[in-house]
C-alpha atoms as a PDB file:
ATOM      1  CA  UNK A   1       0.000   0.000   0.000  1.00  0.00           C
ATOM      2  CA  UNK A   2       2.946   2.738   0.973  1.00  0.00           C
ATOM      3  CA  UNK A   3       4.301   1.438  -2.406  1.00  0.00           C
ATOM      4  CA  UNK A   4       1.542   2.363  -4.622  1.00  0.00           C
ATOM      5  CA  UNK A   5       1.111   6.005  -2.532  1.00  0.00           C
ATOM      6  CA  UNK A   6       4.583   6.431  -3.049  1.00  0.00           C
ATOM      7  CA  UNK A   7       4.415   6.298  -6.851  1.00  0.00           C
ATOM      8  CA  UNK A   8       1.457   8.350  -6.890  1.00  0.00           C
ATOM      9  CA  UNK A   9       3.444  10.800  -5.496  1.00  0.00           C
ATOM     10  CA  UNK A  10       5.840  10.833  -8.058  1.00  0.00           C
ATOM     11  CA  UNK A  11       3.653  10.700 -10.837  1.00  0.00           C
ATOM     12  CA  UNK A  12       2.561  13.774  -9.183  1.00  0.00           C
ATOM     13  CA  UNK A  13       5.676  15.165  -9.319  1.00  0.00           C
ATOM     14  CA  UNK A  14       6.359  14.159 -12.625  1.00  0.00           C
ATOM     15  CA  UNK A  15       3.340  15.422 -14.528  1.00  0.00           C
ATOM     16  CA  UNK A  16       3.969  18.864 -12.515  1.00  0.00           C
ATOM     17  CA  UNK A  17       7.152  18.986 -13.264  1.00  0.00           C
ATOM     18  CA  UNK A  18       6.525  18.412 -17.114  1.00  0.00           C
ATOM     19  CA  UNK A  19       3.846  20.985 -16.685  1.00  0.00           C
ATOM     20  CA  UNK A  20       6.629  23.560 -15.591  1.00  0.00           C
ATOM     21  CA  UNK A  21       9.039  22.448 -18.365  1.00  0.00           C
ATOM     22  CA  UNK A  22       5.974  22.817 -21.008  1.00  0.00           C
ATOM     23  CA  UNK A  23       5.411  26.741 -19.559  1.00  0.00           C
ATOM     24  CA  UNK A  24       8.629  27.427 -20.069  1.00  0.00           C
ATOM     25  CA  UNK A  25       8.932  26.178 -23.850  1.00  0.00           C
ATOM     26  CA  UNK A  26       6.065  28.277 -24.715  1.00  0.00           C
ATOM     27  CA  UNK A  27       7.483  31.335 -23.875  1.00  0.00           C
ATOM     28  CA  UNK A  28      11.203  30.466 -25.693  1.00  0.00           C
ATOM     29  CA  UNK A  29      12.104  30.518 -29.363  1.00  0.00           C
ATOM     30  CA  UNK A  30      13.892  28.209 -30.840  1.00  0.00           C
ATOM     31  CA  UNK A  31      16.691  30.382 -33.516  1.00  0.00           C
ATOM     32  CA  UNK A  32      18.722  27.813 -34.628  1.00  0.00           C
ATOM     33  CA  UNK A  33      17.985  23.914 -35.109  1.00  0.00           C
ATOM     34  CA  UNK A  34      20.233  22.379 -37.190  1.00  0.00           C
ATOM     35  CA  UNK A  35      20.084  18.629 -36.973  1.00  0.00           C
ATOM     36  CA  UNK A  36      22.614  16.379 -39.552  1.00  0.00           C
ATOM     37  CA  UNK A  37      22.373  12.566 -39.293  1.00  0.00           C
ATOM     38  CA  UNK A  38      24.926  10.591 -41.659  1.00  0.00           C
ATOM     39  CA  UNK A  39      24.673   7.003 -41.694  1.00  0.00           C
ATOM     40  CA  UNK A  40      24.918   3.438 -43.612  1.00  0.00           C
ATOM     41  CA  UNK A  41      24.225  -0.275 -43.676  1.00  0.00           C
ATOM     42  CA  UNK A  42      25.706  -2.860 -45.767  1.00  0.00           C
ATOM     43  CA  UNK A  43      22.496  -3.214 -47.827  1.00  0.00           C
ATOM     44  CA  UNK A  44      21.293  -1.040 -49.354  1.00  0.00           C
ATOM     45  CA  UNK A  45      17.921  -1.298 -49.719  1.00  0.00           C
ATOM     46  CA  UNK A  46      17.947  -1.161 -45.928  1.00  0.00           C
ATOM     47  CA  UNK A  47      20.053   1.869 -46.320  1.00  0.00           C
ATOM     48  CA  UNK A  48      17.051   3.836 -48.190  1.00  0.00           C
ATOM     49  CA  UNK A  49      14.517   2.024 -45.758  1.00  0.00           C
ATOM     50  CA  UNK A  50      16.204   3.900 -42.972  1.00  0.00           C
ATOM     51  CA  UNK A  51      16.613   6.650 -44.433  1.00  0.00           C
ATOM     52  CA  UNK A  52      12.488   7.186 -44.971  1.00  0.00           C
ATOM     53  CA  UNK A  53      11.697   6.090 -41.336  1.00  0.00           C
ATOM     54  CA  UNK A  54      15.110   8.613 -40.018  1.00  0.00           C
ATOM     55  CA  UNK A  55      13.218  11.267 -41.535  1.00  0.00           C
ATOM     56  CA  UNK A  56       9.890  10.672 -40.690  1.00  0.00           C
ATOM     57  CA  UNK A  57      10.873  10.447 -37.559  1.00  0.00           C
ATOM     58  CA  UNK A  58      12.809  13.730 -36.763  1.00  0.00           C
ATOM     59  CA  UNK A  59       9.667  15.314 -38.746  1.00  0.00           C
ATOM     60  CA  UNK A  60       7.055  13.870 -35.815  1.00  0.00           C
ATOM     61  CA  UNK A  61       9.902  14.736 -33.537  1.00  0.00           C
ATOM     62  CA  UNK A  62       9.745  18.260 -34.549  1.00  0.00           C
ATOM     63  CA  UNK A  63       6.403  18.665 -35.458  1.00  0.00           C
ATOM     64  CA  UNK A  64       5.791  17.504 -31.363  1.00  0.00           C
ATOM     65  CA  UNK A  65       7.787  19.782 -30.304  1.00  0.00           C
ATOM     66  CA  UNK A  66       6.724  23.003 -32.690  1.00  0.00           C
ATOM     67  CA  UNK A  67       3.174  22.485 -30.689  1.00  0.00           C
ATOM     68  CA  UNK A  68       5.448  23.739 -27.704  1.00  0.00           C
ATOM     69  CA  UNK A  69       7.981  25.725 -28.392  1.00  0.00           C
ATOM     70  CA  UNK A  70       8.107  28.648 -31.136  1.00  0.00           C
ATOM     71  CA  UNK A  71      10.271  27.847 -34.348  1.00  0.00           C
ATOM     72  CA  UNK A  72      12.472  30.191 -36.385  1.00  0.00           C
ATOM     73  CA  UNK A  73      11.818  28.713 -39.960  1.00  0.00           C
ATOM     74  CA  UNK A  74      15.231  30.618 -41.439  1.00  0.00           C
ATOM     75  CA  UNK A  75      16.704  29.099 -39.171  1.00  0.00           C
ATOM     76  CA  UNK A  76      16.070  24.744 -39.352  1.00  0.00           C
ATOM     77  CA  UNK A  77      18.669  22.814 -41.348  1.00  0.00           C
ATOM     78  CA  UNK A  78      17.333  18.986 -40.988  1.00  0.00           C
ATOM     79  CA  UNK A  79      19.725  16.462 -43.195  1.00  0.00           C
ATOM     80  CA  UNK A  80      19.619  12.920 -43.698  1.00  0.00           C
ATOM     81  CA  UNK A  81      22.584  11.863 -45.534  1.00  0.00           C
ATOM     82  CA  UNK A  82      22.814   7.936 -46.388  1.00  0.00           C
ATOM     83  CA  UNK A  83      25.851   6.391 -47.040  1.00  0.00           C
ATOM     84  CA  UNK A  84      25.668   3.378 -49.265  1.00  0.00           C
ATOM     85  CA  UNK A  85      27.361  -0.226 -48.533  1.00  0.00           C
ATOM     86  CA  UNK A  86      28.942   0.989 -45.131  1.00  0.00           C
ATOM     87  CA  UNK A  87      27.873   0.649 -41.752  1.00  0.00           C
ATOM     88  CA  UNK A  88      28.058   3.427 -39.679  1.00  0.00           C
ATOM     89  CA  UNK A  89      25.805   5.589 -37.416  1.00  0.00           C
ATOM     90  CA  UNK A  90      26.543   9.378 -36.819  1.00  0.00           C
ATOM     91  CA  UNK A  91      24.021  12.613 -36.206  1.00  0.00           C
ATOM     92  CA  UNK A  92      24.709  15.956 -34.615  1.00  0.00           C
ATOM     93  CA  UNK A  93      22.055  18.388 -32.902  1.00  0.00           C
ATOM     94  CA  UNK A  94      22.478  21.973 -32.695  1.00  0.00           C
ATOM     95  CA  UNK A  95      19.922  23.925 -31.166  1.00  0.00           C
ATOM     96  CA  UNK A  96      19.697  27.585 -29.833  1.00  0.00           C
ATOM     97  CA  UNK A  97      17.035  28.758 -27.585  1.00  0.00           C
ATOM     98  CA  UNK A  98      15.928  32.113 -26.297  1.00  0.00           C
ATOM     99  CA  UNK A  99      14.571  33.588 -23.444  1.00  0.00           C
ATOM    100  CA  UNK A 100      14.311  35.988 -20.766  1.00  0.00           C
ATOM    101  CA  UNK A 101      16.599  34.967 -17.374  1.00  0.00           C
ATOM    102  CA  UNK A 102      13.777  36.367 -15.132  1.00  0.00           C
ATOM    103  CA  UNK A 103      11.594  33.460 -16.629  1.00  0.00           C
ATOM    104  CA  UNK A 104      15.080  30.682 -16.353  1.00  0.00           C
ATOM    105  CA  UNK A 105      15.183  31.358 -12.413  1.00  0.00           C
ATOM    106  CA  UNK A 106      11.110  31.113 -12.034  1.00  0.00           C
ATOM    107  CA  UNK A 107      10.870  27.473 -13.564  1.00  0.00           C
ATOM    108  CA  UNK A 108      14.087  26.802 -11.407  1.00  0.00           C
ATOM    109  CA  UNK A 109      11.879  28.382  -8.657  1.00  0.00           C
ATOM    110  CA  UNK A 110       9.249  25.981  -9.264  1.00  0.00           C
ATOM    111  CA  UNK A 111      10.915  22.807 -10.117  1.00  0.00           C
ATOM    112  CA  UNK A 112      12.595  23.157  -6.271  1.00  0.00           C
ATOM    113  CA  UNK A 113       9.461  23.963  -5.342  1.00  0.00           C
ATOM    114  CA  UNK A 114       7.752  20.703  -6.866  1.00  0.00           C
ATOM    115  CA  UNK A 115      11.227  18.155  -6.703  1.00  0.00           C
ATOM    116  CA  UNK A 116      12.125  19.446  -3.149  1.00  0.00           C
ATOM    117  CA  UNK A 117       8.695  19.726  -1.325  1.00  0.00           C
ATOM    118  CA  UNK A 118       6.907  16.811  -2.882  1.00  0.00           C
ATOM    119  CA  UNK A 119       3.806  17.841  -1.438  1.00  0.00           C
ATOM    120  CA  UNK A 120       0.619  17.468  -3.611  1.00  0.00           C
ATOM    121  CA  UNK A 121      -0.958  21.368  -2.519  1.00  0.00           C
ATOM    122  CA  UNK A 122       2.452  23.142  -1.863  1.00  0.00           C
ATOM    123  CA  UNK A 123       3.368  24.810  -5.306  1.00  0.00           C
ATOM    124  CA  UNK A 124       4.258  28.128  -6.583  1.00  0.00           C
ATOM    125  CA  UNK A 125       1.772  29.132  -8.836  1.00  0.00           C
ATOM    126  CA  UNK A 126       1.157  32.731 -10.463  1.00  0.00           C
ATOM    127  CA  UNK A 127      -2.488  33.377  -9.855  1.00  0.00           C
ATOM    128  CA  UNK A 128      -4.445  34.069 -13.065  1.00  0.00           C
ATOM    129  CA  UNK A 129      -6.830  37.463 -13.039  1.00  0.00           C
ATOM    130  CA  UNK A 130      -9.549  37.325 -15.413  1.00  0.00           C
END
């Protein structure tokens, strides 16, 4: 029984925590993404294969995480670059973000808040006016 409380808890913490982490996204913009993948298998129909699911992939991947966070069109590079006959794996990520440091120290403000205090009604909130 403590168990099960226990991971309530920190599914508790968890979802609040994400809900923190998803605040803060909305109000950064993403400048720069530039995200290269090169690699290759020894056949090479598997090699194209990959290629179409690498690719759909970092499009869901960024298409998930345009619903959070603004994105600077001028400013995405995304390349898939399949090498032939040769196994190998190698991608690079490069991604800037802005955003104000007044905002940086209140999600560190509330992440304490929610990671150190664990308690279900004890969170910093900003209280919405209508």
């Amino acid at each position: 029984m403590v168990q099960w409380r226990r991971l309530r808890q920190m599914i508790t913490v968890v979802r609040r925590s994400l809900g923190a982490l998803s605040s803060f996204l909305h109000r950064s913009v993403c400048t720069r993404l530039r995200w290269e993948t090169g690699f290759g298998l020894d056949d090479y129909a598997a090699t194209g294969l990959t290629a179409g699911l690498i690719w759909a992939g970092k499009g869901l991947l960024i298409g998930f995480f345009s619903r959070y966070l603004r994105i600077n069109s001028e400013g995405v590079r995304i390349v898939v670059a399949p090498q032939f006959g040769k196994a190998f794996y190698q991608s690079n990520l490069d991604c800037i973000l802005e955003t104000s440091l007044g905002y940086i120290m209140i999600v560190v403000l509330k992440l304490c808040a929610i990671w150190l205090l664990k308690s279900p009604r004890i969170i910093l909130r900003r209280k919405r006016y209508a």
